[in-house]
C-alpha atoms as a PDB file:
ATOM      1  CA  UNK A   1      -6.725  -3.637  -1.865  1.00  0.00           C
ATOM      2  CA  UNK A   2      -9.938  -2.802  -0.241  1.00  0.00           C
ATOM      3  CA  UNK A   3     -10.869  -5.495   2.645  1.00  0.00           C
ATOM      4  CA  UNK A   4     -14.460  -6.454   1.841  1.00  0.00           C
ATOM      5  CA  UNK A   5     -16.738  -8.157   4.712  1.00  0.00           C
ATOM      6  CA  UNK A   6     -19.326  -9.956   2.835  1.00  0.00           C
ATOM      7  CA  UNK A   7     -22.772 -11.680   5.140  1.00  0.00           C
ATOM      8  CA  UNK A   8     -24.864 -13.738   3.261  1.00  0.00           C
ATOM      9  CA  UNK A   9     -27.115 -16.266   3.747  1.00  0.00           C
ATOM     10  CA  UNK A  10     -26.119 -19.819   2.111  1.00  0.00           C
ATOM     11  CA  UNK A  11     -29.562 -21.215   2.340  1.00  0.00           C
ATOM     12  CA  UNK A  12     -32.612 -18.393   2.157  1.00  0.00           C
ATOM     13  CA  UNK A  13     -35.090 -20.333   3.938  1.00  0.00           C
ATOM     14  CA  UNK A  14     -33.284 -21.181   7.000  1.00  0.00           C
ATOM     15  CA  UNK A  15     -32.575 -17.725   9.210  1.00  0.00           C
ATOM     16  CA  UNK A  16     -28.882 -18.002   9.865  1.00  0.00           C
ATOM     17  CA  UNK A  17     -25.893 -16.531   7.839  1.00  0.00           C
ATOM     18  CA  UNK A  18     -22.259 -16.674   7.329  1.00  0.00           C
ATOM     19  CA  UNK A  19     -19.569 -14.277   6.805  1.00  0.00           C
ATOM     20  CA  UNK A  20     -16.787 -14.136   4.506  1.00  0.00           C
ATOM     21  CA  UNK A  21     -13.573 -12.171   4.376  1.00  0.00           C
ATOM     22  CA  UNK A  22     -12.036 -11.087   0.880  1.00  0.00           C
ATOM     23  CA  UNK A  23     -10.341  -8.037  -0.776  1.00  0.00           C
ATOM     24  CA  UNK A  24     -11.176  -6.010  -3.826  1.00  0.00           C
ATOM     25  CA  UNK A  25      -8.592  -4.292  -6.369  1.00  0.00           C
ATOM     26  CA  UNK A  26      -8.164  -0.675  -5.801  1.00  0.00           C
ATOM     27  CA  UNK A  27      -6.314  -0.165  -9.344  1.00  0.00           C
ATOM     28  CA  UNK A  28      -4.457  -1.625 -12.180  1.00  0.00           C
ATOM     29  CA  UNK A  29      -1.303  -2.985 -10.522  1.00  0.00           C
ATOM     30  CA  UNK A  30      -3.573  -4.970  -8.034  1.00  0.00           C
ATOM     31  CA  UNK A  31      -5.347  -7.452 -10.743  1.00  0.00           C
ATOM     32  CA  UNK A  32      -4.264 -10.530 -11.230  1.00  0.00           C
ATOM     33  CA  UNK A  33      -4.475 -11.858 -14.824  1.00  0.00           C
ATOM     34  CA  UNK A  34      -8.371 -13.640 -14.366  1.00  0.00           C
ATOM     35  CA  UNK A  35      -9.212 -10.209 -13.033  1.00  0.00           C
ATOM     36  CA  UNK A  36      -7.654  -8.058 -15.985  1.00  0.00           C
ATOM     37  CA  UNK A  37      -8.842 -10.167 -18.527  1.00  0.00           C
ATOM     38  CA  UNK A  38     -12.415  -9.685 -16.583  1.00  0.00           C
ATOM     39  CA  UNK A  39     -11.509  -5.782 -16.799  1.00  0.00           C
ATOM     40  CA  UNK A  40     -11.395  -6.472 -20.508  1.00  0.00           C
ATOM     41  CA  UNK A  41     -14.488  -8.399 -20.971  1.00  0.00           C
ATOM     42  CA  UNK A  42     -16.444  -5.371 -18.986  1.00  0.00           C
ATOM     43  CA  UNK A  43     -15.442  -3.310 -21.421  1.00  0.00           C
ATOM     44  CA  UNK A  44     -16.802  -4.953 -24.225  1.00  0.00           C
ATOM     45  CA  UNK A  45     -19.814  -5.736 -22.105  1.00  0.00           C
ATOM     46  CA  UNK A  46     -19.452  -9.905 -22.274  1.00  0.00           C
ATOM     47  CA  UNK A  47     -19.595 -10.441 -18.577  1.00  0.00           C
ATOM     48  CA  UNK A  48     -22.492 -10.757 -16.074  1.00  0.00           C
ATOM     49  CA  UNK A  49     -22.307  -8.423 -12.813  1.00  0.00           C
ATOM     50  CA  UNK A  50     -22.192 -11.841 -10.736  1.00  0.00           C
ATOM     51  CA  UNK A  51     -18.859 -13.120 -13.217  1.00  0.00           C
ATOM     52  CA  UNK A  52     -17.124 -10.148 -12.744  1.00  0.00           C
ATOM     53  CA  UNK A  53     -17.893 -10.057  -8.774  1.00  0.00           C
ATOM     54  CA  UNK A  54     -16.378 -13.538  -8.740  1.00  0.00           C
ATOM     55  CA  UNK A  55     -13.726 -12.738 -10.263  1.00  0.00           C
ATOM     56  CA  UNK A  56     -12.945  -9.143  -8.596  1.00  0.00           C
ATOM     57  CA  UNK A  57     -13.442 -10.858  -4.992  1.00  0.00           C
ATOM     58  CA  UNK A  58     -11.731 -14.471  -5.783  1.00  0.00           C
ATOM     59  CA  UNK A  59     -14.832 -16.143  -5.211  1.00  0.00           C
ATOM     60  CA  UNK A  60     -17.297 -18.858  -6.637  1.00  0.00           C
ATOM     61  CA  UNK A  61     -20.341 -17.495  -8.354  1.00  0.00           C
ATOM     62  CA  UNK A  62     -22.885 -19.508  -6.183  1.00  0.00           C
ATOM     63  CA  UNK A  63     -21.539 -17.382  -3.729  1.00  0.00           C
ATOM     64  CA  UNK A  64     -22.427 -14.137  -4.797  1.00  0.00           C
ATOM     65  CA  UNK A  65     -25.789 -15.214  -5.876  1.00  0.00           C
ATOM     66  CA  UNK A  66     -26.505 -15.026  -2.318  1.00  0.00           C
ATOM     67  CA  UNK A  67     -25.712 -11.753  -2.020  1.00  0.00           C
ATOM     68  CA  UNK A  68     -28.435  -8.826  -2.444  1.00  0.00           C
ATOM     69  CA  UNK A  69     -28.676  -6.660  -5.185  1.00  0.00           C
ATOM     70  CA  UNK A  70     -27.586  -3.702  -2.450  1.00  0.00           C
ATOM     71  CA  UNK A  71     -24.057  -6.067  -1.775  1.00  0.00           C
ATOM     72  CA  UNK A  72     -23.653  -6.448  -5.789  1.00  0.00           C
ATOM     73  CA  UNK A  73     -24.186  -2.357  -6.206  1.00  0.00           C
ATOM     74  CA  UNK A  74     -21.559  -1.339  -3.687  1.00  0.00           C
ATOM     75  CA  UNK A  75     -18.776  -4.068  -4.883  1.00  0.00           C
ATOM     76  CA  UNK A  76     -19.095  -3.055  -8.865  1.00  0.00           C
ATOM     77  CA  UNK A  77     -18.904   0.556  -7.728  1.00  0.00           C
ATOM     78  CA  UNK A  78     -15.637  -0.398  -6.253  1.00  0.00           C
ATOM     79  CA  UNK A  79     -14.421  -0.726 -10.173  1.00  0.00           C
ATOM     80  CA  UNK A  80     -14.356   3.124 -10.702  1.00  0.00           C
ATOM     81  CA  UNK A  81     -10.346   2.326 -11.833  1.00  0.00           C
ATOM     82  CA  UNK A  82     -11.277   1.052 -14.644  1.00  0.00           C
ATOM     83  CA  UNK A  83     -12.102   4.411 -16.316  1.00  0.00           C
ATOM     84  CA  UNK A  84      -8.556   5.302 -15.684  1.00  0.00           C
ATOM     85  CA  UNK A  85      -5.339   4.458 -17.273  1.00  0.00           C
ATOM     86  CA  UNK A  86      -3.190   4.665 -14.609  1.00  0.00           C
ATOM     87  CA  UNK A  87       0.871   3.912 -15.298  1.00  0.00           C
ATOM     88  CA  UNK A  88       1.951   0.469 -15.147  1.00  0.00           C
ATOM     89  CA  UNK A  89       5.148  -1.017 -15.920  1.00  0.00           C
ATOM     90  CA  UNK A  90       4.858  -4.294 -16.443  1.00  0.00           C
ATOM     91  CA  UNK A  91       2.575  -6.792 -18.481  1.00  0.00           C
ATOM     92  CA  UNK A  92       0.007  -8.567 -15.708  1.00  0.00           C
ATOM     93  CA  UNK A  93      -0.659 -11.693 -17.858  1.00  0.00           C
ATOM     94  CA  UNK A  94       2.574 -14.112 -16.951  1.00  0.00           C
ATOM     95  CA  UNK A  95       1.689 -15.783 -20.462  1.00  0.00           C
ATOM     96  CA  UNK A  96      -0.354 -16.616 -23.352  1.00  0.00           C
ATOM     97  CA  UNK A  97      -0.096 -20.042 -24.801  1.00  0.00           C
ATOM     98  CA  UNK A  98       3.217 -21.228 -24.142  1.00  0.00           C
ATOM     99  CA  UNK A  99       4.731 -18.098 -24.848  1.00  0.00           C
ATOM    100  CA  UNK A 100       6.005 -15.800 -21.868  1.00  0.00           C
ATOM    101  CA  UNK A 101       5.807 -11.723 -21.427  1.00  0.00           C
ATOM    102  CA  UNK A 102       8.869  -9.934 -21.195  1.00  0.00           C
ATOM    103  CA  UNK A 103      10.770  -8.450 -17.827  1.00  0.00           C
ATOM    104  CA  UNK A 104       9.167  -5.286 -16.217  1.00  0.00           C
ATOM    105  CA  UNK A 105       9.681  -2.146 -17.460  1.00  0.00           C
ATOM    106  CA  UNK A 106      10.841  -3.895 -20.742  1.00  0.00           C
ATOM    107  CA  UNK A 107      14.030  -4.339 -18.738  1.00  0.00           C
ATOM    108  CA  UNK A 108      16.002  -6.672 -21.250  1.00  0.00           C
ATOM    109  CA  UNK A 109      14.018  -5.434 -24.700  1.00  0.00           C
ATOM    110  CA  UNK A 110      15.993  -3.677 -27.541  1.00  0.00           C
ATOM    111  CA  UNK A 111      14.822  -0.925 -29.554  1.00  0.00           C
ATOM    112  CA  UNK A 112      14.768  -2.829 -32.242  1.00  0.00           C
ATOM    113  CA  UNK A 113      11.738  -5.136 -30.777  1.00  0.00           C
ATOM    114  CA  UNK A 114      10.152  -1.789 -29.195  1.00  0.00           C
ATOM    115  CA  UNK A 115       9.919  -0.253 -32.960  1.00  0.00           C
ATOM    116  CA  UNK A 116       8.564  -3.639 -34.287  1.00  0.00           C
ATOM    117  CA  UNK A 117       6.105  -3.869 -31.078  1.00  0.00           C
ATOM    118  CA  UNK A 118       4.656  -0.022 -31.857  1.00  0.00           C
ATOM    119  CA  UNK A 119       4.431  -0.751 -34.980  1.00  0.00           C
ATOM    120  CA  UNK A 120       2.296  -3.209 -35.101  1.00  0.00           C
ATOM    121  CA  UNK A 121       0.498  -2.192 -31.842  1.00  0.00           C
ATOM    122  CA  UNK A 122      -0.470   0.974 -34.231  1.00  0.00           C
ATOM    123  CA  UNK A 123      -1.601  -0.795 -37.275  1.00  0.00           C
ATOM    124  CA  UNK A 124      -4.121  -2.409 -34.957  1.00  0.00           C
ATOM    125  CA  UNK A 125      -5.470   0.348 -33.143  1.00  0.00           C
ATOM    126  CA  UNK A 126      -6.154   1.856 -36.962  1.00  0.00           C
ATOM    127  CA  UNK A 127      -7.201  -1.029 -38.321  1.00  0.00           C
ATOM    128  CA  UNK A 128      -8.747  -3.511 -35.944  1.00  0.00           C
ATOM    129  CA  UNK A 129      -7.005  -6.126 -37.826  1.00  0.00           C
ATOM    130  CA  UNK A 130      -6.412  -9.019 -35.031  1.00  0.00           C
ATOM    131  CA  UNK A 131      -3.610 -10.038 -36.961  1.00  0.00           C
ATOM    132  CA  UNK A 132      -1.776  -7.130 -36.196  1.00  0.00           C
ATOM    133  CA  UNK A 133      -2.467  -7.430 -32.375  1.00  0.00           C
ATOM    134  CA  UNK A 134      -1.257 -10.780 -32.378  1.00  0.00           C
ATOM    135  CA  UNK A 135       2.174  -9.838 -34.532  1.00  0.00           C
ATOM    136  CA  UNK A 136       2.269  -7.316 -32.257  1.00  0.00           C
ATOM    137  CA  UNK A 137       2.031  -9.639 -29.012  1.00  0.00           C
ATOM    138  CA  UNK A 138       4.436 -11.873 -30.486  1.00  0.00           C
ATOM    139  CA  UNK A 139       7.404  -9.224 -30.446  1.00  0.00           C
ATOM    140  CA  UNK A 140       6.882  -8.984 -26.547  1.00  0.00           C
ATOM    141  CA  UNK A 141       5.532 -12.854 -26.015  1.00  0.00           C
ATOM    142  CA  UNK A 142       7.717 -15.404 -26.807  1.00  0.00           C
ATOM    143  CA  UNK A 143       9.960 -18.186 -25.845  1.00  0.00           C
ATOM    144  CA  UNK A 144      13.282 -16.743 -26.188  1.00  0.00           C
ATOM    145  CA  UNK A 145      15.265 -13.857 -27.341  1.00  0.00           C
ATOM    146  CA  UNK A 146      13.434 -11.359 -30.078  1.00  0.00           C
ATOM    147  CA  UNK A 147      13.960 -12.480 -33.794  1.00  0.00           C
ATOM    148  CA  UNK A 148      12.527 -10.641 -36.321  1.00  0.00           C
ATOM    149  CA  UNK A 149      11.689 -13.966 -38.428  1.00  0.00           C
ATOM    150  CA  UNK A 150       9.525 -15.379 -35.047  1.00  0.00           C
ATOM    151  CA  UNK A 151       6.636 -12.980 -35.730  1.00  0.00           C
ATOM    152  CA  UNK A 152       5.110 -14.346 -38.203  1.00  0.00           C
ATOM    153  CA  UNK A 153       5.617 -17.908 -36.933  1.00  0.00           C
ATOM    154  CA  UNK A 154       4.508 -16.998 -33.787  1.00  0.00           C
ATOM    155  CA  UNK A 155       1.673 -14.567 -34.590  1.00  0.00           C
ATOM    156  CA  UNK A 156      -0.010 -17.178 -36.396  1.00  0.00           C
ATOM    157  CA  UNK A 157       0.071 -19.576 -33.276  1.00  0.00           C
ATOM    158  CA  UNK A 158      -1.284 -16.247 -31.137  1.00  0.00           C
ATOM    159  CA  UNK A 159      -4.280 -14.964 -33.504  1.00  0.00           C
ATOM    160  CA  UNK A 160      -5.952 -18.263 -32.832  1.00  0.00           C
ATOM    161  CA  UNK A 161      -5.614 -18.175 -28.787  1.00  0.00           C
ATOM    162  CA  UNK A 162      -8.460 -16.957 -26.821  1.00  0.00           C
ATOM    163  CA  UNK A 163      -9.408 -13.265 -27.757  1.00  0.00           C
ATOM    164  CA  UNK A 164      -9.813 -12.036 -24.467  1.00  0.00           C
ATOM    165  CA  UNK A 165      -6.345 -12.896 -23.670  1.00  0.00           C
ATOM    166  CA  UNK A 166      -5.207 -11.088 -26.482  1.00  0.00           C
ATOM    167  CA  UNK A 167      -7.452  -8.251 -25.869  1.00  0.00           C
ATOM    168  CA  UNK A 168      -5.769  -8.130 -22.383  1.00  0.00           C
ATOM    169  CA  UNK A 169      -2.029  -7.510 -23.272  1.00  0.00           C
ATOM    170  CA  UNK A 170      -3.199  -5.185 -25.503  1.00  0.00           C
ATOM    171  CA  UNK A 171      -5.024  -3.002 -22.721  1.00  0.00           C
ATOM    172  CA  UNK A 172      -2.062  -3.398 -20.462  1.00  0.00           C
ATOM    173  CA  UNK A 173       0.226  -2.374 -23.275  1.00  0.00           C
ATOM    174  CA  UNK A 174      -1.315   1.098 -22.974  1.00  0.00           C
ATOM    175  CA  UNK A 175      -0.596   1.218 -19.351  1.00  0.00           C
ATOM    176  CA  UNK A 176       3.230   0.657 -19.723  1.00  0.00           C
ATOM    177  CA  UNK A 177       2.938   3.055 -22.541  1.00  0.00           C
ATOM    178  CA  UNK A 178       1.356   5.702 -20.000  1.00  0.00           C
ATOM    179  CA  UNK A 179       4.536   4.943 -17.365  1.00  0.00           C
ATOM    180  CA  UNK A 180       6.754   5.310 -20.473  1.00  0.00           C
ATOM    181  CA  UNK A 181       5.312   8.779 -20.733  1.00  0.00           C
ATOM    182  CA  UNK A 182       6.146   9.706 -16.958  1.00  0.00           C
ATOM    183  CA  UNK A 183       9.734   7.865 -17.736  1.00  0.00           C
ATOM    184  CA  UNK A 184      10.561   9.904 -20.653  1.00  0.00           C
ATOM    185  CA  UNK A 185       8.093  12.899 -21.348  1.00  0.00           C
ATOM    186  CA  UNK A 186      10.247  14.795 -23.719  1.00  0.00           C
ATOM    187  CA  UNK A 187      10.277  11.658 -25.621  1.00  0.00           C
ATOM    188  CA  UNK A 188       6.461  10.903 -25.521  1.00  0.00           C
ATOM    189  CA  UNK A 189       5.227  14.175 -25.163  1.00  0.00           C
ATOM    190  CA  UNK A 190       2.452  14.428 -27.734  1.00  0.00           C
ATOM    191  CA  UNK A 191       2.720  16.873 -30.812  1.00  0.00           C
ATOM    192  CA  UNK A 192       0.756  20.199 -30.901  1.00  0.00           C
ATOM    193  CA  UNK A 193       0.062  19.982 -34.614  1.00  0.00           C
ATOM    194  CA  UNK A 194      -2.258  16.802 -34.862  1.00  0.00           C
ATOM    195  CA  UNK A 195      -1.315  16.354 -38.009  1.00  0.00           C
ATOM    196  CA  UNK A 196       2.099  15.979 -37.703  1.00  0.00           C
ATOM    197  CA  UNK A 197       1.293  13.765 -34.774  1.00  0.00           C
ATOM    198  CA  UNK A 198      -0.539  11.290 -37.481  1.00  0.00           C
ATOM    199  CA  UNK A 199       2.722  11.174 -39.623  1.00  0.00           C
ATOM    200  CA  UNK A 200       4.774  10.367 -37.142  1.00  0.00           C
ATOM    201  CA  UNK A 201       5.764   6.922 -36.223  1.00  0.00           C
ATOM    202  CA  UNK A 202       8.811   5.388 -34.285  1.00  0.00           C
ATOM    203  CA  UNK A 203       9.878   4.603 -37.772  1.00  0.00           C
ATOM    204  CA  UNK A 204      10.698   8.204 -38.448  1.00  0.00           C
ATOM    205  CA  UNK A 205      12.372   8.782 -34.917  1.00  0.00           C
ATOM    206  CA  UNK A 206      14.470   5.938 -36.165  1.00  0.00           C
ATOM    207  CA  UNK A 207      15.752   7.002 -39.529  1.00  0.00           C
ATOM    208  CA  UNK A 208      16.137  10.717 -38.130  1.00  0.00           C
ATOM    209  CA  UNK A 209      18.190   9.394 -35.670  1.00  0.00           C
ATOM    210  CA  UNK A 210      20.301   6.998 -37.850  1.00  0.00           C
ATOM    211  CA  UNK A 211      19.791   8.154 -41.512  1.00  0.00           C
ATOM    212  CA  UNK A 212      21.818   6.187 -43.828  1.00  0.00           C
ATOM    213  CA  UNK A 213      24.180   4.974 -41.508  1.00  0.00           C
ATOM    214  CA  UNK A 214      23.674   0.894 -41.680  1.00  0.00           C
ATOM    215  CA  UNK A 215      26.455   0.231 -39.146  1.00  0.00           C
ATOM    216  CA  UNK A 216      24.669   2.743 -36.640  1.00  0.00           C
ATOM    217  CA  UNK A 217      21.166   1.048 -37.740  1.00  0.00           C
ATOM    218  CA  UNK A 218      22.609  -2.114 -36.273  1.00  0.00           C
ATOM    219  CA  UNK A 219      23.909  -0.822 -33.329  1.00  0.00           C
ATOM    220  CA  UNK A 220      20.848   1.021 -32.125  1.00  0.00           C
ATOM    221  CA  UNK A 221      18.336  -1.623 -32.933  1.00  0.00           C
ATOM    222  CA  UNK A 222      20.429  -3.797 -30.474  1.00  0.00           C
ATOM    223  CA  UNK A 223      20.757  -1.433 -27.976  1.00  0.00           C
ATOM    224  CA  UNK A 224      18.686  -1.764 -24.710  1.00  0.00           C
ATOM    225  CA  UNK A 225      14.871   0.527 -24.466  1.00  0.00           C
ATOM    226  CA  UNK A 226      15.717   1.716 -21.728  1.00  0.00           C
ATOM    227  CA  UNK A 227      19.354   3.425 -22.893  1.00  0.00           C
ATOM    228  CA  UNK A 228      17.910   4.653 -26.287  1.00  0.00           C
ATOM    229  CA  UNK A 229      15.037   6.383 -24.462  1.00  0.00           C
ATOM    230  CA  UNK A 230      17.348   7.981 -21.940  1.00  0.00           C
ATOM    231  CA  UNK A 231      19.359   9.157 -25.160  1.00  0.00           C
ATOM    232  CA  UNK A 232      16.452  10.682 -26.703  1.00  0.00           C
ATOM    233  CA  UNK A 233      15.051  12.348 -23.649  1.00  0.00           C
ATOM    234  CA  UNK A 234      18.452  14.322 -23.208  1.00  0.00           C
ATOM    235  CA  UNK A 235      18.806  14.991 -26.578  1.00  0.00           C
ATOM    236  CA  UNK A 236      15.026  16.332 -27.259  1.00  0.00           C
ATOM    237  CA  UNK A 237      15.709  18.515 -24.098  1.00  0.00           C
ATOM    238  CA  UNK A 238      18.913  20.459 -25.184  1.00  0.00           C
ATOM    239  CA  UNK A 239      17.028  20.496 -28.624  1.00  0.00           C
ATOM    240  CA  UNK A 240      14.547  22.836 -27.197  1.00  0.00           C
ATOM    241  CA  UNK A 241      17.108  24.368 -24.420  1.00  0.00           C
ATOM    242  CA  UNK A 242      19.008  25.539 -28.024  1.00  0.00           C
ATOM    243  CA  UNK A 243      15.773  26.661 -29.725  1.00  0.00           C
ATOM    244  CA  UNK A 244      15.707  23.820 -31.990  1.00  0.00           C
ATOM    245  CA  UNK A 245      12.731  21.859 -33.293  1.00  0.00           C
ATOM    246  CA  UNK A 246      12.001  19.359 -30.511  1.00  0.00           C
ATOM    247  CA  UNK A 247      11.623  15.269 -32.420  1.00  0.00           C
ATOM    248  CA  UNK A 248       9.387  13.861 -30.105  1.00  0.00           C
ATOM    249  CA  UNK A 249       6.070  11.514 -31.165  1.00  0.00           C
END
């Protein structure tokens, strides 16, 4: 965080000021969920400079009216970050509605729910279809354990919630994606042909790795992320240690 030391004057005809103490975000894993969800609505350009100063410094916007338009420049340069999409493991938003994001890391998700989540997380960066995003929220959002059957229950609850909220997991979604890809970067490691790379889908990872095996199906769908990933990082590695052709995304 980046201590900011703010003087302003509170009323502008009376020559005396006051000074306030606050901190800025430096990146990512510093925003709290009113501050990501600001991140979100800067990128689709819904915010006012004096909103999003609010919210990046935790204060009320009567506040930073008194600032100058010199104050205002230097604080919104401070959001340089937000070009990036630095690694994050874990989902910033503690909820949305009454359901509840998963562990960090995805600690206690299967692979199952991961293939589900990607799936739909794809279909929506394709199509733009919000009810994709919010079927694809619901695999990671819920109330209890994953179930299959929930996401359509539950998606339809979602799609109606506010969009910036939904817009937000979304964006953070691609930042535990990007410390997936530091995790396991055999696994994520994009393909060279871009076509192939189009094709592909978790879906195919899936059936190459279990074919028609239905009691193997089962028992890798339940398995934890975290211990499939592992699995397929090794294995991708002595694929290409042996010369073989490599089956990451």
């Amino acid at each position: 965080m980046t201590p900011i030391a703010l003087e302003y004057c509170p009323v502008r005809w009376l020559r005396y000021s006051r000074k306030l103490n606050c901190q800025h975000p430096d990146n990512w894993s510093e925003l709290s969920a009113k501050q990501l969800i600001a991140a979100v609505r800067v990128m689709q350009e819904t915010i006012t400079d004096d909103e999003l100063i609010a919210s990046m410094l935790n204060i009320k916007k009567r506040l930073v009216k008194r600032l100058s338009a010199y104050q205002k420049f230097c604080i919104i340069d401070l959001l340089g970050f937000l070009e990036t999409h630095d690694p994050y493991y874990k989902f910033i938003l503690p909820a949305i509605g009454k359901f509840s994001r998963p562990q960090p890391r995805l600690k206690d998700e299967t692979f199952g729910t991961f293939i589900f989540a990607e799936t739909y997380f794809e279909k929506y960066v394709t199509t733009g279809d919000k009810k994709f995003l919010a079927k694809f929220i619901s695999c990671y959002y819920r109330t209890g354990v994953f179930r299959e059957a929930d996401i359509k229950t539950n998606s339809v609850i979602i799609v109606d919630l506010p969009a910036d909220e939904q817009e937000a997991v979304f964006l953070n979604y691609f930042l535990i994606r990007q410390w997936f890809v530091e995790q396991y970067p055999n696994v994520f490691e994009p393909a060279a042909d871009q076509t192939k790379k189009e094709k592909s889908s978790w879906i195919d990872v899936y059936d190459a790795i279990v074919g028609d095996d239905i009691v193997k199906e089962a028992e890798f769908a339940n398995l934890s992320l975290s211990t499939v990933l592992r699995y397929l990082d090794k294995r991708i590695k002595t694929n290409r240690h042996e010369g073989k052709v490599p089956g990451s995304r």
